[in-house]
C-alpha atoms as a PDB file:
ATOM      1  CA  UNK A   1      48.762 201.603 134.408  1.00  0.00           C
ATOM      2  CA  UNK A   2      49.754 202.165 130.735  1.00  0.00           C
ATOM      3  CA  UNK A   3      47.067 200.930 127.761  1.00  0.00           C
ATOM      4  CA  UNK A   4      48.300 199.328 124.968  1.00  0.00           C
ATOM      5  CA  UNK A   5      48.609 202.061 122.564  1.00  0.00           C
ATOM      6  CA  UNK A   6      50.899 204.102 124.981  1.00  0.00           C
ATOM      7  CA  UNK A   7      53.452 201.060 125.529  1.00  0.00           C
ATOM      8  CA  UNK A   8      53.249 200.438 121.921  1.00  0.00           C
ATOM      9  CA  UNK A   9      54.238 204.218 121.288  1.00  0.00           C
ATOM     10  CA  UNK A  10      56.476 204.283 123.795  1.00  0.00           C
ATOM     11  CA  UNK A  11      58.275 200.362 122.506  1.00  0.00           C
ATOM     12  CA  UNK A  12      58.234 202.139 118.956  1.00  0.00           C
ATOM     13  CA  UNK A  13      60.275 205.073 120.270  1.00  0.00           C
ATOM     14  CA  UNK A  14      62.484 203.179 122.195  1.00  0.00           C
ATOM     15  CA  UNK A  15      63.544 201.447 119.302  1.00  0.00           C
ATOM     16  CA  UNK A  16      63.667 204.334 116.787  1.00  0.00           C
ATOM     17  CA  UNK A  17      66.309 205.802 119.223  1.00  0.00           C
ATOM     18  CA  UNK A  18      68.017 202.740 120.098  1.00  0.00           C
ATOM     19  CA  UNK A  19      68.180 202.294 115.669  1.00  0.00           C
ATOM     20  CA  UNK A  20      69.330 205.739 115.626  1.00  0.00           C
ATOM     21  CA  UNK A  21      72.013 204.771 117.781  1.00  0.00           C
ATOM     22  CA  UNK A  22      73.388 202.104 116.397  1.00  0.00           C
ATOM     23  CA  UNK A  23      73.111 204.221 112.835  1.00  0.00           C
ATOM     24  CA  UNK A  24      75.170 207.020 114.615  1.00  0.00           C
ATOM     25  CA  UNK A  25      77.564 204.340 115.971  1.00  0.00           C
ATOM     26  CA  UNK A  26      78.272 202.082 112.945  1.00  0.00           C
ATOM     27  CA  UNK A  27      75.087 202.439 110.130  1.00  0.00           C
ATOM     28  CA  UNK A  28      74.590 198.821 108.981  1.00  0.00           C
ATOM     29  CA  UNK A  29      71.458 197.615 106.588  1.00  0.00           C
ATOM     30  CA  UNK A  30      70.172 196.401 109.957  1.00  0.00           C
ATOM     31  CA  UNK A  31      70.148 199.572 112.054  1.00  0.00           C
ATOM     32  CA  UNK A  32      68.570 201.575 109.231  1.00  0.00           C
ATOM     33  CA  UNK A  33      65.686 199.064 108.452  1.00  0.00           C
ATOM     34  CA  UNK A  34      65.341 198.453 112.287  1.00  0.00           C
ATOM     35  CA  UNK A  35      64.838 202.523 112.236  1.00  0.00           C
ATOM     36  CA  UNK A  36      62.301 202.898 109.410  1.00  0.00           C
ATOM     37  CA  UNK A  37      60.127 199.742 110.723  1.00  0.00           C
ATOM     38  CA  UNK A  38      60.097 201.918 113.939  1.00  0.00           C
ATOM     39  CA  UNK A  39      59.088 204.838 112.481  1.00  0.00           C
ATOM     40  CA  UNK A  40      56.481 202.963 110.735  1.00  0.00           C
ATOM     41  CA  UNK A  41      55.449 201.201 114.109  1.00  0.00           C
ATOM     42  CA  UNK A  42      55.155 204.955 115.684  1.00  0.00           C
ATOM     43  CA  UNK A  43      52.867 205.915 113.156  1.00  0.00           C
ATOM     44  CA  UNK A  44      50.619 203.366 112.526  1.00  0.00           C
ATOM     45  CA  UNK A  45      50.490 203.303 116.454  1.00  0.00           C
ATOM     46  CA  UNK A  46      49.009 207.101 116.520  1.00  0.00           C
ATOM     47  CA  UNK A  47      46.671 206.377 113.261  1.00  0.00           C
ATOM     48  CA  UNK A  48      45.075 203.011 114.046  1.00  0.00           C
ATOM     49  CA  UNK A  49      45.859 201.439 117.328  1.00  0.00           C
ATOM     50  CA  UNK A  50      45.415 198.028 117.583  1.00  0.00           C
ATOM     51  CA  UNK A  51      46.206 195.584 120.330  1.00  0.00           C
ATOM     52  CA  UNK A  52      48.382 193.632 118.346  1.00  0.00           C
ATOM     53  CA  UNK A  53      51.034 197.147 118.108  1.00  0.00           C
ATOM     54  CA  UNK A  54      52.556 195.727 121.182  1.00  0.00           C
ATOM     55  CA  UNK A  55      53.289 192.381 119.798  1.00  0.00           C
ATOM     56  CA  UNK A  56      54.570 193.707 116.458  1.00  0.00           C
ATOM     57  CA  UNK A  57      56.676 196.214 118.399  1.00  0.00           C
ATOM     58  CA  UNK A  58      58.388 193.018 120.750  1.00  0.00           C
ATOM     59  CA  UNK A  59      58.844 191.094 117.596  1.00  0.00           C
ATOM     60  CA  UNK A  60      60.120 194.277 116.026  1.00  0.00           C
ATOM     61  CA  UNK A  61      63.076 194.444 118.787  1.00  0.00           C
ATOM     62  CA  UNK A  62      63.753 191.290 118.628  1.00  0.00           C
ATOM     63  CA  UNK A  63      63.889 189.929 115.076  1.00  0.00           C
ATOM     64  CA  UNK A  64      66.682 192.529 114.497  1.00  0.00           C
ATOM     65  CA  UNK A  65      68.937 191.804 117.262  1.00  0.00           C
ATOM     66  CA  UNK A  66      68.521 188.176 116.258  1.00  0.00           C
ATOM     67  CA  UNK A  67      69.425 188.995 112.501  1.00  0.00           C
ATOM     68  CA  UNK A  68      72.061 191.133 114.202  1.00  0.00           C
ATOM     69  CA  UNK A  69      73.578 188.611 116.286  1.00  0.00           C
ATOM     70  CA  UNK A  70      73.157 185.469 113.993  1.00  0.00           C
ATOM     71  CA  UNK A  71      75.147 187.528 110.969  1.00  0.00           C
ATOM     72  CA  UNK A  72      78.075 188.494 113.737  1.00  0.00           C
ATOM     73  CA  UNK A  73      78.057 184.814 114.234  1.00  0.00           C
ATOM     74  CA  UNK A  74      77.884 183.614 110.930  1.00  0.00           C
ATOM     75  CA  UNK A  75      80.735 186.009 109.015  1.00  0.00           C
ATOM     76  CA  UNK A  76      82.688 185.286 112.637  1.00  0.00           C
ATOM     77  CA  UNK A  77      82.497 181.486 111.285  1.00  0.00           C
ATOM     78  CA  UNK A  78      83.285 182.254 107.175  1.00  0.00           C
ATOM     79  CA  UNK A  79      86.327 184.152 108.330  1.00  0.00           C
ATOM     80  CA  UNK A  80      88.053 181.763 110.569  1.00  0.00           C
ATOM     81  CA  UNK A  81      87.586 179.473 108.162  1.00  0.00           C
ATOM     82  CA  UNK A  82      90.421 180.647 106.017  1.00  0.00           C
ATOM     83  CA  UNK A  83      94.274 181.069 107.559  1.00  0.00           C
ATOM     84  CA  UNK A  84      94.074 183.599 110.728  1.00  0.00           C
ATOM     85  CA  UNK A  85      96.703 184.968 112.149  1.00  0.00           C
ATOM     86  CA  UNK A  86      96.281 186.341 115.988  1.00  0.00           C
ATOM     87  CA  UNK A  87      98.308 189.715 116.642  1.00  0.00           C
ATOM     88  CA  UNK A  88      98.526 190.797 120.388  1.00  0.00           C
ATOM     89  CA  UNK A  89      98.827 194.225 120.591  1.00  0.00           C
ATOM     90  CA  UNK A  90     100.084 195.982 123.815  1.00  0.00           C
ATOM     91  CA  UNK A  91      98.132 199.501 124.366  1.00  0.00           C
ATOM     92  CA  UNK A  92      97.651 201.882 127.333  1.00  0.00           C
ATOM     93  CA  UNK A  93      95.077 199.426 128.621  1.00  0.00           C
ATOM     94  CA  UNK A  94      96.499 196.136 128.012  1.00  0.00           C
ATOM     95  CA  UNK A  95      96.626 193.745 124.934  1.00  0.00           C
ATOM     96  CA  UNK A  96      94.488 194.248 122.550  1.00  0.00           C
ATOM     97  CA  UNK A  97      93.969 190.824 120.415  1.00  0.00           C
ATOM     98  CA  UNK A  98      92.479 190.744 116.648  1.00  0.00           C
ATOM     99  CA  UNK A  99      92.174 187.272 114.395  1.00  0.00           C
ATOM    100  CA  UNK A 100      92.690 188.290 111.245  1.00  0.00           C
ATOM    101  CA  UNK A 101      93.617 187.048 107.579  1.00  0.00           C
ATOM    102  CA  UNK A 102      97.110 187.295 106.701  1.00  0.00           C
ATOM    103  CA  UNK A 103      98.651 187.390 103.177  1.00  0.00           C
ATOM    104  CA  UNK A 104     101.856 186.965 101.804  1.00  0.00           C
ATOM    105  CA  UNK A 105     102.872 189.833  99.552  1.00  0.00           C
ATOM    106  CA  UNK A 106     106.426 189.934  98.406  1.00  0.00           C
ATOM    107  CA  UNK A 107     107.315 187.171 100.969  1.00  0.00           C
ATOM    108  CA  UNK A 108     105.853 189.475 103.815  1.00  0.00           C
ATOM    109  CA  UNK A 109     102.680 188.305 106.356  1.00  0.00           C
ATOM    110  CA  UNK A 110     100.432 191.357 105.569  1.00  0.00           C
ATOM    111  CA  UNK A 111      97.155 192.038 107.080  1.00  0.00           C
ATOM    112  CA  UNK A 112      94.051 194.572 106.629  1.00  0.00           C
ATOM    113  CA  UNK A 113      92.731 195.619 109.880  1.00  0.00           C
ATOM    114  CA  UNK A 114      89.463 197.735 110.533  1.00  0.00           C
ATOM    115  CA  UNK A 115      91.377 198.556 113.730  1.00  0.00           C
ATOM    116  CA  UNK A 116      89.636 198.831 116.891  1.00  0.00           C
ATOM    117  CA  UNK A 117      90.211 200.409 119.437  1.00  0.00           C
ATOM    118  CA  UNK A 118      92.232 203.803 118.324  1.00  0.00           C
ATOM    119  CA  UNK A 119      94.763 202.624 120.836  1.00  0.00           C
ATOM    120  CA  UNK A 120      95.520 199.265 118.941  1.00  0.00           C
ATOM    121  CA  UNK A 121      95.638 201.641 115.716  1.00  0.00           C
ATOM    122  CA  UNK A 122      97.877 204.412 117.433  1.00  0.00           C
ATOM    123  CA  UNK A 123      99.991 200.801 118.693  1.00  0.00           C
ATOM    124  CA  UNK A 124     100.391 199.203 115.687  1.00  0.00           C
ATOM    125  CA  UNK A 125     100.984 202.975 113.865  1.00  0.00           C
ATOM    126  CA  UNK A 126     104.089 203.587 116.446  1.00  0.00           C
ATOM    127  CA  UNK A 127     105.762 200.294 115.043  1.00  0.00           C
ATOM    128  CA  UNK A 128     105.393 198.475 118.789  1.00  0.00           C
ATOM    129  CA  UNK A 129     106.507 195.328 118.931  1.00  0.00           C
ATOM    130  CA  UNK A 130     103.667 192.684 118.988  1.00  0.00           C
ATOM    131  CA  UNK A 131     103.352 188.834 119.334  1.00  0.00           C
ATOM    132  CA  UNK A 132     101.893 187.299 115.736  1.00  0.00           C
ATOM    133  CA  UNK A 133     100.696 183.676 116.367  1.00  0.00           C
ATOM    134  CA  UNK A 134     100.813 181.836 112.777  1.00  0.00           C
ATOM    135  CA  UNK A 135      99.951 178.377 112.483  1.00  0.00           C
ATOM    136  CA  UNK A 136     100.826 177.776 116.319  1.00  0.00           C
ATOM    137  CA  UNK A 137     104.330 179.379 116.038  1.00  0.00           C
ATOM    138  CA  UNK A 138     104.516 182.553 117.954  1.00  0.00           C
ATOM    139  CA  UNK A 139     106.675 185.359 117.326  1.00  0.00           C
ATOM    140  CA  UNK A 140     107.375 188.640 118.129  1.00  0.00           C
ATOM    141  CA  UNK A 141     107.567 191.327 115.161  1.00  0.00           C
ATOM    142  CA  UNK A 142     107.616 195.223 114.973  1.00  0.00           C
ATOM    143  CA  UNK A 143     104.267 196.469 112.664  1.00  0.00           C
ATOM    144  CA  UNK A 144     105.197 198.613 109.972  1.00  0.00           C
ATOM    145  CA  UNK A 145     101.645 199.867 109.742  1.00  0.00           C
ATOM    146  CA  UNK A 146      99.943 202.660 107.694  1.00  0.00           C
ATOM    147  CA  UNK A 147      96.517 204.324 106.999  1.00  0.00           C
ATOM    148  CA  UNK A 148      94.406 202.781 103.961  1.00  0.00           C
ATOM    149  CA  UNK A 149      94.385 206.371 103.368  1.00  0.00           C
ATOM    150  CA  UNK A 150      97.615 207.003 102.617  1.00  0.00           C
ATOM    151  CA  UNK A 151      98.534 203.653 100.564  1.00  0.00           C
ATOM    152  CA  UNK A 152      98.468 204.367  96.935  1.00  0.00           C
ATOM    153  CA  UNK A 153      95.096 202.955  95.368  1.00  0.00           C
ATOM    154  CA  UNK A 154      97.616 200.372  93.635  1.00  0.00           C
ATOM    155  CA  UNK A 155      98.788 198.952  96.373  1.00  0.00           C
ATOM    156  CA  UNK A 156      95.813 198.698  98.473  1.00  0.00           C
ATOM    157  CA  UNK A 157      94.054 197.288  95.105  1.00  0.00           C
ATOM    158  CA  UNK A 158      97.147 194.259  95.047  1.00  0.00           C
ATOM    159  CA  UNK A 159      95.924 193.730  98.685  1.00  0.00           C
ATOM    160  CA  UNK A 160      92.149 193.338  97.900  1.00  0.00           C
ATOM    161  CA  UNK A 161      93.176 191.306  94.522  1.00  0.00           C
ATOM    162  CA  UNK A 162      95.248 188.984  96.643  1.00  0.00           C
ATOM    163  CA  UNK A 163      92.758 188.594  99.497  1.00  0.00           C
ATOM    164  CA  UNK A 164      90.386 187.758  97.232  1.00  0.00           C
ATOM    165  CA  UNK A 165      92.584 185.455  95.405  1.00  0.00           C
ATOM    166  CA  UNK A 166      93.378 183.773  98.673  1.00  0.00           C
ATOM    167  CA  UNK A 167      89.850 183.814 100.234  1.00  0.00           C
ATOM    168  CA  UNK A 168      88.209 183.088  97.356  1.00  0.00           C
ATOM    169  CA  UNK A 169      84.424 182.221  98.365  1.00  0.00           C
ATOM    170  CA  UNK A 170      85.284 183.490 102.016  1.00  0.00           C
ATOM    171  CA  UNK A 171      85.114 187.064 100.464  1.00  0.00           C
ATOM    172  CA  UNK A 172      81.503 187.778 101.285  1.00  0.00           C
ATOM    173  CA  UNK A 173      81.451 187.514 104.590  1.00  0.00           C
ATOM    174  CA  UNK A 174      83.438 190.826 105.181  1.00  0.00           C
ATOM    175  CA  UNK A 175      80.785 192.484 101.920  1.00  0.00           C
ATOM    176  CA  UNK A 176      77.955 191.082 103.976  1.00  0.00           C
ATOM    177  CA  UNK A 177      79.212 192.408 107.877  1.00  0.00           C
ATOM    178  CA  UNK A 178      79.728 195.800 106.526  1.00  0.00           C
ATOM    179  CA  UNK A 179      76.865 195.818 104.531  1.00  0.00           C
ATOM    180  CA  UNK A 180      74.187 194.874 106.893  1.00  0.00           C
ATOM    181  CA  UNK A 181      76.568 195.571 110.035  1.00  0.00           C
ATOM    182  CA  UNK A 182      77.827 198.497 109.214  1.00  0.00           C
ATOM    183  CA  UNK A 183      81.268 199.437 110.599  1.00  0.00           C
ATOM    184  CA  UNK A 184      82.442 201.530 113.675  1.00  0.00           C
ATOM    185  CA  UNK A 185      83.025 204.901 112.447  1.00  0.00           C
ATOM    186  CA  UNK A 186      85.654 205.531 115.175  1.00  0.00           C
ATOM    187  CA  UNK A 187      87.907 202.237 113.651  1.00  0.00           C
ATOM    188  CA  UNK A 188      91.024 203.407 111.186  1.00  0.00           C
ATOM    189  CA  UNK A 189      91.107 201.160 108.489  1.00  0.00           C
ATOM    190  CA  UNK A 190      95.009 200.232 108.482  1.00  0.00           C
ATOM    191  CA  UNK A 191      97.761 197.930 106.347  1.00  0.00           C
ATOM    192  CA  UNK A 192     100.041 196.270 108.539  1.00  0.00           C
ATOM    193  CA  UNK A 193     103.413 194.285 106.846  1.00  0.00           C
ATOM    194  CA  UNK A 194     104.720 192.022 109.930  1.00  0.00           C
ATOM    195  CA  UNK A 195     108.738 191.513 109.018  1.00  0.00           C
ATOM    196  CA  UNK A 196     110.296 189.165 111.257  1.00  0.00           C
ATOM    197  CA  UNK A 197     112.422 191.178 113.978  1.00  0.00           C
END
């Protein structure tokens, strides 16, 4: 059977790598910390074992994923508490659905979508038709959808000026998933105008 010190070494490694992981996968204030606190564990582990390591390294897994999971929840709950719209978007693998804020620029429902998975975005890019849900009423409406990359800063500034005109106070619930979240480096941050077909 293990002692103490070598399941503490071996908790504090599991959850450097797991950190590393999630730092690889989307960064996030959460992962890094989560990271550095298990580097620390690891070393005070090899220097000056005490019995308690094991302890500290449980409460170490844990507190994050709880911070984690309640933040998910929380900005999940600021979010739809301004006007969602639901797009259902057929990929490869099925529909694809995503709740997100709509605004009206120039008379047009427009969205910002951190668009996951690259099927949705490669979807939505190709202009295939989708059903929008707005306020109960569904419809069905070809995306005209580009890159954030290849907006001009102007107009992706009018979209962040409106959203936060719009969302006023809901705002920092998207600053405060992507700063201690992170975000998916595989998603392609797109613009999507919804004209009625």
């Amino acid at each position: 059977m293990l002692d103490t010190r070598t399941r503490s070494g071996w908790l504090a490694g599991l959850i450097i790598v797991l950190a590393l992981a999630a730092v690889a996968y989307r960064g996030g204030l959460i992962a890094w910390l989560t990271f550095l606190a298990g580097v620390v564990l690891l070393l005070k582990v090899w220097r000056r074992p005490a019995g308690s390591d094991l302890i500290w390294g449980l409460g170490l897994a844990l507190v994050p994923l709880l911070v984690w999971v309640g933040t998910f929840f929380y900005v999940i709950a600021v979010w739809e508490s301004g006007e969602v719209v639901e797009l259902n978007i057929p990929t490869e693998r099925g529909v694809h659905q995503a709740r997100l804020w709509v605004l009206d620029i120039e008379d047009q429902p427009t969205v910002y979508y951190d668009a996951a998975p690259p099927a949705a975005a490669a979807s939505l890019l190709a202009g295939t038709p989708l059903r929008f849900t707005r306020a109960g009423e569904v419809s069905t409406r070809s995306p005209a959808a580009r890159g954030v990359a290849d907006v001009s800063q102007d107009e992706v500034d009018q979209v962040f000026a409106t959203m936060q005109s719009k969302y006023a106070g809901r705002d920092h619930g998207a600053v405060l998933y992507y700063l201690l979240l992170g975000r998916v480096r595989s998603h392609e941050a797109l613009l999507i105008e919804l004209p009625p077909d």
